[in-house]
C-alpha atoms as a PDB file:
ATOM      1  CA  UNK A   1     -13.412 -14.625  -6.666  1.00  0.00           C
ATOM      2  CA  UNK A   2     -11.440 -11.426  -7.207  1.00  0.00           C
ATOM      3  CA  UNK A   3     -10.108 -10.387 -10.853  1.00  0.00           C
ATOM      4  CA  UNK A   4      -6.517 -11.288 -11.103  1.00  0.00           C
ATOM      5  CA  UNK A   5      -5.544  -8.042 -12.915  1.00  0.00           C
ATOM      6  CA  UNK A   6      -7.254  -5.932  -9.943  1.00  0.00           C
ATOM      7  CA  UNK A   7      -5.292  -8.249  -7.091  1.00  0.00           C
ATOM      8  CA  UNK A   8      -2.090  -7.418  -9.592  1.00  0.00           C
ATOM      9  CA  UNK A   9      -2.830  -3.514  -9.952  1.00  0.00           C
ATOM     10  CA  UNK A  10      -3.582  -3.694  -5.748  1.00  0.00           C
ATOM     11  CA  UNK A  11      -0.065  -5.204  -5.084  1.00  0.00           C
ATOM     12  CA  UNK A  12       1.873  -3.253  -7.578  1.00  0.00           C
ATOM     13  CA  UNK A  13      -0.005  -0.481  -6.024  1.00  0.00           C
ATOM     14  CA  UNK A  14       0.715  -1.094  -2.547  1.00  0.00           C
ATOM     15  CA  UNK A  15       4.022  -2.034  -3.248  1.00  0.00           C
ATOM     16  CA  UNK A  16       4.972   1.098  -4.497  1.00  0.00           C
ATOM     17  CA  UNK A  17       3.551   2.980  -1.345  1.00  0.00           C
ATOM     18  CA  UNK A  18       5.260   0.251   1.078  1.00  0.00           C
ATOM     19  CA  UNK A  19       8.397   1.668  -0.765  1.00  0.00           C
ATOM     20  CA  UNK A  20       7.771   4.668  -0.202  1.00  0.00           C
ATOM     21  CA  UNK A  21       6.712   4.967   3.233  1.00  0.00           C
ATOM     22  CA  UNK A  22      10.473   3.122   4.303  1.00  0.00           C
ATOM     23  CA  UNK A  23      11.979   5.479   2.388  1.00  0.00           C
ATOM     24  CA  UNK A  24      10.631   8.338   3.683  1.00  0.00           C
ATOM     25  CA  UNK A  25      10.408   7.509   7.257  1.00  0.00           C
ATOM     26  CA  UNK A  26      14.150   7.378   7.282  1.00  0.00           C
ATOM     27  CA  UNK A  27      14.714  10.673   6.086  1.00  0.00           C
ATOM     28  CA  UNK A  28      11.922  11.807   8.642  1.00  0.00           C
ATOM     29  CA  UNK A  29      14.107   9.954  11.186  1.00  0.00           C
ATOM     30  CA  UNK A  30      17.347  12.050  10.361  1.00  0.00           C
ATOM     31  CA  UNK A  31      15.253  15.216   9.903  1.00  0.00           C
ATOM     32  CA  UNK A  32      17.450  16.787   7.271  1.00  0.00           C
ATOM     33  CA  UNK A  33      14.251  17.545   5.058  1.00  0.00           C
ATOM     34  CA  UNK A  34      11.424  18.608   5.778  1.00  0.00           C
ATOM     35  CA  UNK A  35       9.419  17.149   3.264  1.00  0.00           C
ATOM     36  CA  UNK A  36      10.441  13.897   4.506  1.00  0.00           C
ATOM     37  CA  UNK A  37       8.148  14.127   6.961  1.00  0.00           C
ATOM     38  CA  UNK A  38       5.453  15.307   4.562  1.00  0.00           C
ATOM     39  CA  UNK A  39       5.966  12.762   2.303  1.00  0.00           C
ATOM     40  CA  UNK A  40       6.014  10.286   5.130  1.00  0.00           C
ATOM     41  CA  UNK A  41       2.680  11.280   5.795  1.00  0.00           C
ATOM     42  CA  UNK A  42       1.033  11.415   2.267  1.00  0.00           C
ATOM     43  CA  UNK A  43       2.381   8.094   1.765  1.00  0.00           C
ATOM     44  CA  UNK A  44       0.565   6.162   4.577  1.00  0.00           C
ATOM     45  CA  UNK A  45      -2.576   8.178   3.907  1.00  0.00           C
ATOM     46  CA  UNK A  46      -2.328   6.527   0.520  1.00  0.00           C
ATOM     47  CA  UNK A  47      -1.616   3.267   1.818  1.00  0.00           C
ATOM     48  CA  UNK A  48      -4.616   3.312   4.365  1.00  0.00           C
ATOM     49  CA  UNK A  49      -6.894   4.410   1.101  1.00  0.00           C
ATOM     50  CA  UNK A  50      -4.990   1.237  -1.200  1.00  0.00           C
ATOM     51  CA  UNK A  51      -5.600  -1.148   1.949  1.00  0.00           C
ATOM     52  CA  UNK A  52      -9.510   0.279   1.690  1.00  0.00           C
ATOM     53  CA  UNK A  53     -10.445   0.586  -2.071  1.00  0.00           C
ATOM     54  CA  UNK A  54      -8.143  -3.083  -2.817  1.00  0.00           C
ATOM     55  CA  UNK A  55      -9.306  -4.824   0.817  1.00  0.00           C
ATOM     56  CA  UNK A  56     -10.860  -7.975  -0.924  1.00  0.00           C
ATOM     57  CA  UNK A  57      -7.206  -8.503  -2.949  1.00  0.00           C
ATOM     58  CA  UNK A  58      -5.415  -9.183   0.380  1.00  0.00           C
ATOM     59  CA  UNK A  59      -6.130 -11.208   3.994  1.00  0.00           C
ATOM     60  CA  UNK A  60      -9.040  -8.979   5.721  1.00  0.00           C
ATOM     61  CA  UNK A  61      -7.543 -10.296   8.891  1.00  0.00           C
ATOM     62  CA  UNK A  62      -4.517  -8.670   7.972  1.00  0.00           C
ATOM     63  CA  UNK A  63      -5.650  -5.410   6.161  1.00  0.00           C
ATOM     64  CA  UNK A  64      -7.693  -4.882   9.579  1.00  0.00           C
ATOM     65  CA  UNK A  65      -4.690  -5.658  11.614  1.00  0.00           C
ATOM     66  CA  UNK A  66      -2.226  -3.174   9.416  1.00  0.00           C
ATOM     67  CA  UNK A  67      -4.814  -0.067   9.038  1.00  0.00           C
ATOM     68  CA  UNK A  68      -4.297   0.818  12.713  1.00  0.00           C
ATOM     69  CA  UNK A  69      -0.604   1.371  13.002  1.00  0.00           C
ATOM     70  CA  UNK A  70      -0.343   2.941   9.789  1.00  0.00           C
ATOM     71  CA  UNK A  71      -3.414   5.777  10.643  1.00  0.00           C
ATOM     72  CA  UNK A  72      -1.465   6.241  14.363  1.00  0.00           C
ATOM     73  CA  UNK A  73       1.962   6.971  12.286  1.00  0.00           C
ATOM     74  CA  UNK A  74      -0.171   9.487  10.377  1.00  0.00           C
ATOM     75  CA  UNK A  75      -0.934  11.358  13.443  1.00  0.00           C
ATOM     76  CA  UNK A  76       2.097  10.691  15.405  1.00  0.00           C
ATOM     77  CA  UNK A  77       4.310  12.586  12.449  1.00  0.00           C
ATOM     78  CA  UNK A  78       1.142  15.296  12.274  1.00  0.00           C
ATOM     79  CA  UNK A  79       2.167  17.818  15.405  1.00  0.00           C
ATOM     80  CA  UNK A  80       5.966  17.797  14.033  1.00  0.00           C
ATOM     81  CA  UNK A  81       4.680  18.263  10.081  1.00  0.00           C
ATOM     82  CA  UNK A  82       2.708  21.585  11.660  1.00  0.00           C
ATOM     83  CA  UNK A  83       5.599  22.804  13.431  1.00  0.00           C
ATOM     84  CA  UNK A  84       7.903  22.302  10.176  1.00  0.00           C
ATOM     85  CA  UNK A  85       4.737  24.250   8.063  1.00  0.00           C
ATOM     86  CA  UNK A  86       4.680  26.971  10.237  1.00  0.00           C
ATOM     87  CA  UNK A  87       8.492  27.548  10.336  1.00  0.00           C
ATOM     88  CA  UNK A  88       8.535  27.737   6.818  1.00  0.00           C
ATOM     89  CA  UNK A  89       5.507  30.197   6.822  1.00  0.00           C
ATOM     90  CA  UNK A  90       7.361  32.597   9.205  1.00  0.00           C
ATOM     91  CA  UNK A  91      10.799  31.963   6.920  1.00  0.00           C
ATOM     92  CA  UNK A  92       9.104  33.532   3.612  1.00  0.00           C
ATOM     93  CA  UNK A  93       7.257  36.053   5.729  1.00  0.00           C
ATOM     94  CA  UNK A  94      10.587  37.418   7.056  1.00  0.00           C
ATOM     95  CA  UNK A  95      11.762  37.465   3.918  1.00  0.00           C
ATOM     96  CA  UNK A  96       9.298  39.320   2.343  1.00  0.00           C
ATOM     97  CA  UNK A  97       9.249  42.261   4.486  1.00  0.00           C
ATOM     98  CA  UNK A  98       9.626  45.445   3.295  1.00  0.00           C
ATOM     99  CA  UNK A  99      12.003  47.984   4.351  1.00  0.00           C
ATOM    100  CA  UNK A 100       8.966  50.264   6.518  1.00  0.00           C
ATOM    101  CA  UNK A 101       8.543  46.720   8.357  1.00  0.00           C
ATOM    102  CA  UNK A 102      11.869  46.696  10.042  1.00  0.00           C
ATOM    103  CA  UNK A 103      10.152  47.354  13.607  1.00  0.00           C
ATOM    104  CA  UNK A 104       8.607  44.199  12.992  1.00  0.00           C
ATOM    105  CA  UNK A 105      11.752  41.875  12.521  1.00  0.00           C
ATOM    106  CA  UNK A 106      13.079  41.260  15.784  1.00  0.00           C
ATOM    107  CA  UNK A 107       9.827  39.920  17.441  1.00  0.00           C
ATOM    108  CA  UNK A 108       9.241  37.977  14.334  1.00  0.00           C
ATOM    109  CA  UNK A 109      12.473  36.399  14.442  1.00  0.00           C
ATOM    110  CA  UNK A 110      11.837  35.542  18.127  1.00  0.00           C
ATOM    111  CA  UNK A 111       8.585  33.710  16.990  1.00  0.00           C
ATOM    112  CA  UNK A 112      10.973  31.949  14.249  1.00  0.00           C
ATOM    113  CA  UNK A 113      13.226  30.874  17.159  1.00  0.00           C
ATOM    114  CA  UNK A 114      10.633  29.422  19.537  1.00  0.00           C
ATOM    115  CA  UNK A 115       8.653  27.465  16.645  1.00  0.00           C
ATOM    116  CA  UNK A 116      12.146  25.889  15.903  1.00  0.00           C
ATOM    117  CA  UNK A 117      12.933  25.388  19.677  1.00  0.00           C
ATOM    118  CA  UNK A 118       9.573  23.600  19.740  1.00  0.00           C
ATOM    119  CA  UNK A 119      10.381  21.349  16.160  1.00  0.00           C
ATOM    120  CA  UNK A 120      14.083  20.389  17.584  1.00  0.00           C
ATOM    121  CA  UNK A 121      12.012  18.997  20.680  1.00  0.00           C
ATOM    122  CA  UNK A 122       9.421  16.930  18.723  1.00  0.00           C
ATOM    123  CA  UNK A 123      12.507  15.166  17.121  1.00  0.00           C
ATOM    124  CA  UNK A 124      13.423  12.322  19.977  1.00  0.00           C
ATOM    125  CA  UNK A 125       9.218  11.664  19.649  1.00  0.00           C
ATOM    126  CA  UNK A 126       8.924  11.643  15.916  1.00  0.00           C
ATOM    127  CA  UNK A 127      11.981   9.151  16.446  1.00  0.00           C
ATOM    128  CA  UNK A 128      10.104   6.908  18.420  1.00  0.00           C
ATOM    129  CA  UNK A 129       7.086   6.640  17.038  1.00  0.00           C
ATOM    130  CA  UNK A 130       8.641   5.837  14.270  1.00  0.00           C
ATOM    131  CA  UNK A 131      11.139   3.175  15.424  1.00  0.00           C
ATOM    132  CA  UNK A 132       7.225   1.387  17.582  1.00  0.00           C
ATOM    133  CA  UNK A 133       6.228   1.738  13.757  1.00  0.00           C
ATOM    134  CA  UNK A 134       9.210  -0.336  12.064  1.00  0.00           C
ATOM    135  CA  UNK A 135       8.895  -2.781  15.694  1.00  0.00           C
ATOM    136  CA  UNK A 136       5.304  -3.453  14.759  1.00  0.00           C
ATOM    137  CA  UNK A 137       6.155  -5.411  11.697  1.00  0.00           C
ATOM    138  CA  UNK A 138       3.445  -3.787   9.940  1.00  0.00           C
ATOM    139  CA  UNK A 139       5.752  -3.154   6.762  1.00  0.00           C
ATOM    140  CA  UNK A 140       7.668  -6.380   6.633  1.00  0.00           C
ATOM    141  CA  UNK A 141       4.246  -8.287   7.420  1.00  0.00           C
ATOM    142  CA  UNK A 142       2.842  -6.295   4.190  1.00  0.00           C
ATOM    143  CA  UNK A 143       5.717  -6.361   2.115  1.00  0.00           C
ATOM    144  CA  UNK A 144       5.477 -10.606   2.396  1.00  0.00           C
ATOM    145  CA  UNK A 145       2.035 -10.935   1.953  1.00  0.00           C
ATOM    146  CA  UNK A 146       1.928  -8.571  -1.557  1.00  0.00           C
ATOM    147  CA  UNK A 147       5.250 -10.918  -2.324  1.00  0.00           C
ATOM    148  CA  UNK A 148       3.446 -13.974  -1.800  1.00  0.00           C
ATOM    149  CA  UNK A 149       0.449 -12.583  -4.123  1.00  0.00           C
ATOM    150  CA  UNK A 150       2.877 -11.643  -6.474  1.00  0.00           C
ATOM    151  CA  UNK A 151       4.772 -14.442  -6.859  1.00  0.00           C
ATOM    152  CA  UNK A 152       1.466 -16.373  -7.639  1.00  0.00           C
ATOM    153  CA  UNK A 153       1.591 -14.127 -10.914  1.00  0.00           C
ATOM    154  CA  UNK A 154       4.753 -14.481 -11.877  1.00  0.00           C
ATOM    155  CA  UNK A 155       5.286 -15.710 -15.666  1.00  0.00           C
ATOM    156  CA  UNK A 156       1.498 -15.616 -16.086  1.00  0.00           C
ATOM    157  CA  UNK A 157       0.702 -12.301 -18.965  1.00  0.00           C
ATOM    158  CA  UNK A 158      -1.946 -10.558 -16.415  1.00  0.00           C
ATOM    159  CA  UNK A 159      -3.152  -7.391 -18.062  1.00  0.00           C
ATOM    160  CA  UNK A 160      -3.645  -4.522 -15.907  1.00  0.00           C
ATOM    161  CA  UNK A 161      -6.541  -3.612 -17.282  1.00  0.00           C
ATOM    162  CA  UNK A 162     -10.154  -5.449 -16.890  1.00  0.00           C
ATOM    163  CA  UNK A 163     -14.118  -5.128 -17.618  1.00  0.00           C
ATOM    164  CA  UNK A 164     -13.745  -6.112 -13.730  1.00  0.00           C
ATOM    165  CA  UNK A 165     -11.579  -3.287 -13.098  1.00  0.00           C
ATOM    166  CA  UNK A 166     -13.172  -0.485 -15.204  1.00  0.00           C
ATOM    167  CA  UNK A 167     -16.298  -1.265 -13.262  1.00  0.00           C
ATOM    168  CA  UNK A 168     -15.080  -1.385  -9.866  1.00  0.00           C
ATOM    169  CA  UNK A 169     -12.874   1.509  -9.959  1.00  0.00           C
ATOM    170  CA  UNK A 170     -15.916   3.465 -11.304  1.00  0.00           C
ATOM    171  CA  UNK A 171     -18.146   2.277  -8.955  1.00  0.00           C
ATOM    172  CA  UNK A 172     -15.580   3.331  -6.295  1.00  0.00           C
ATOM    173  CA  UNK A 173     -14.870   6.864  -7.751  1.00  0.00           C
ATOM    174  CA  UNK A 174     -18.520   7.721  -7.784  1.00  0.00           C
ATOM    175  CA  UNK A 175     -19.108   6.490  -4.087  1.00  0.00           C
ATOM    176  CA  UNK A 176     -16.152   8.583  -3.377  1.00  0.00           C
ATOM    177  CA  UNK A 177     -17.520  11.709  -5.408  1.00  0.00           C
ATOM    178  CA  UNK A 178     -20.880  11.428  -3.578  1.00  0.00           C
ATOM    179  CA  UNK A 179     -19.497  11.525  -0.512  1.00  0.00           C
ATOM    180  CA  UNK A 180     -17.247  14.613  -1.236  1.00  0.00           C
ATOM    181  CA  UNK A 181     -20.277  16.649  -3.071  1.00  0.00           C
ATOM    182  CA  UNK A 182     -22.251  15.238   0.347  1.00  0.00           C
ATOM    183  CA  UNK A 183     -19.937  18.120   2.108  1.00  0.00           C
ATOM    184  CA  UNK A 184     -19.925  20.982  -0.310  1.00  0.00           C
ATOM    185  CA  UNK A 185     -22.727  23.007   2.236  1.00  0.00           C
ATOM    186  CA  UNK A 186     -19.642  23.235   4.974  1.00  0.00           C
ATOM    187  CA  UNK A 187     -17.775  25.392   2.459  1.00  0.00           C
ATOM    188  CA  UNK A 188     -20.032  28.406   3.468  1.00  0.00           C
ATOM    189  CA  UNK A 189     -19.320  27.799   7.135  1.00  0.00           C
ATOM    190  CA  UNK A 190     -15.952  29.030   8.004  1.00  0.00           C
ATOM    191  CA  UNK A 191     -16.693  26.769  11.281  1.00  0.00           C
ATOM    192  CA  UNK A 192     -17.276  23.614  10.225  1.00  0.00           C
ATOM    193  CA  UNK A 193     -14.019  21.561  10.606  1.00  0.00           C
ATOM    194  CA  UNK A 194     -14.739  18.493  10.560  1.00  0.00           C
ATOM    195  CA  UNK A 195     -17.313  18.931   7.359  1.00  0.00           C
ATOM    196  CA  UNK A 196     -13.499  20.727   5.714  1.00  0.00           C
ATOM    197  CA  UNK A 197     -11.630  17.569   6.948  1.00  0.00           C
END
C-alpha cells in the first residue's frame, strides 16, 4: 500500500507541473516569448521525472500510457527552442562588438536574418505538435485522475511529510546520484555526447 502523504505530495506535485505545462504551451503557441517555449519544455521534462519517481501513487496503465506523448512534446518543441537559443546568441554577440569589428556586422546580421527566417518557419510545426498534444487528452486524462486522488483526501489532515517519505525520497536521490557520478569519466572526453546527455 502506498503512504498517503507521498500519493498527496505526488498529486500536488504533478498538479502543479500539469499547470504549468497548459500554461506554457499557449504562450509557445502564440510565440510572443521565447521562454515560453523553454519553459514548455522544462515543464514536461519534470512531469516525465514526477510520473517516474511517484509511478506507484497513480494507475501504471496510465502513467505508461501518458509518458510517451509528453517525452515526443519534449522533442517536438526541441529544434524550435535551438533556433530561438541561437538567435539570442547572435543578438548579444552583435551587440557586443566593438567598434574595429564593424567589417564583421553585415554578414553577421545576415546569419541573424536566416536563423530567424528558419524560427518563423518552425512556427506552423511547433503549432501542431502542440495542438496532436492537447488532442491526445494526455493533460485532461491526468488532470482527472490526480482530481480523483485528491478528492479521496479531501477533509482528511494528511501531512506532507512521512518516515515513508524521508526514506523513499532518499533512497531515490542516491540511485539518482549514483547514476550521475556513474558518468563523471565522459567529462574528460569532449566527444562523448551521450555520456554529457
Amino acid at each position: 500500500m502506498i503512504d498517503q502523504s507521498f500519493q498527496l505530495l505526488a498529486c500536488q506535485y504533478l498538479h502543479r507541473q500539469l499547470e504549468k505545462l497548459q500554461k506554457e504551451l499557449v504562450g509557445a503557441r502564440s510565440a510572443e516569448d521565447i521562454e515560453c517555449i523553454h519553459q514548455s519544455r522544462v515543464a514536461s521534462r519534470r512531469m516525465r521525472a514526477g510520473l517516474s519517481f511517484f509511478d506507484k501513487c497513480l494507475s501504471a496503465k496510465k502513467v505508461k500510457k501518458w509518458h510517451s506523448p509528453i517525452q515526443k512534446i519534449t522533442k517536438k518543441l526541441g529544434l524550435a527552442r535551438d533556433r530561438d537559443v541561437q538567435i539570442e546568441f547572435i543578438k548579444e554577440f552583435l551587440s557586443n562588438l566593438d567598434k574595429g569589428q564593424e567589417q564583421y556586422k553585415r554578414g553577421i546580421k545576415r546569419l541573424l536574418l536566416r536563423l530567424e527566417q528558419a524560427r518563423h518557419m518552425l512556427q506552423p510545426k511547433v503549432n501542431k505538435s502542440i495542438d496532436a498534444f492537447n488532442s491526445s487528452g494526455v493533460l485532461a486524462d491526468m488532470h482527472g485522475e490526480i482530481e480523483k486522488v485528491l478528492f479521496r483526501f479531501m477533509g482528511k489532515d494528511i501531512p506532507l511529510q512521512s518516515q515513508w517519505v524521508f526514506q523513499h525520497t532518499q533512497e531515490q536521490i542516491t540511485g539518482q546520484l549514483q547514476e550521475l557520478l556513474s558518468h563523471q569519466g565522459s567529462l574528460g572526453n569532449p566527444l562523448d555526447k551521450d555520456g554529457h546527455h
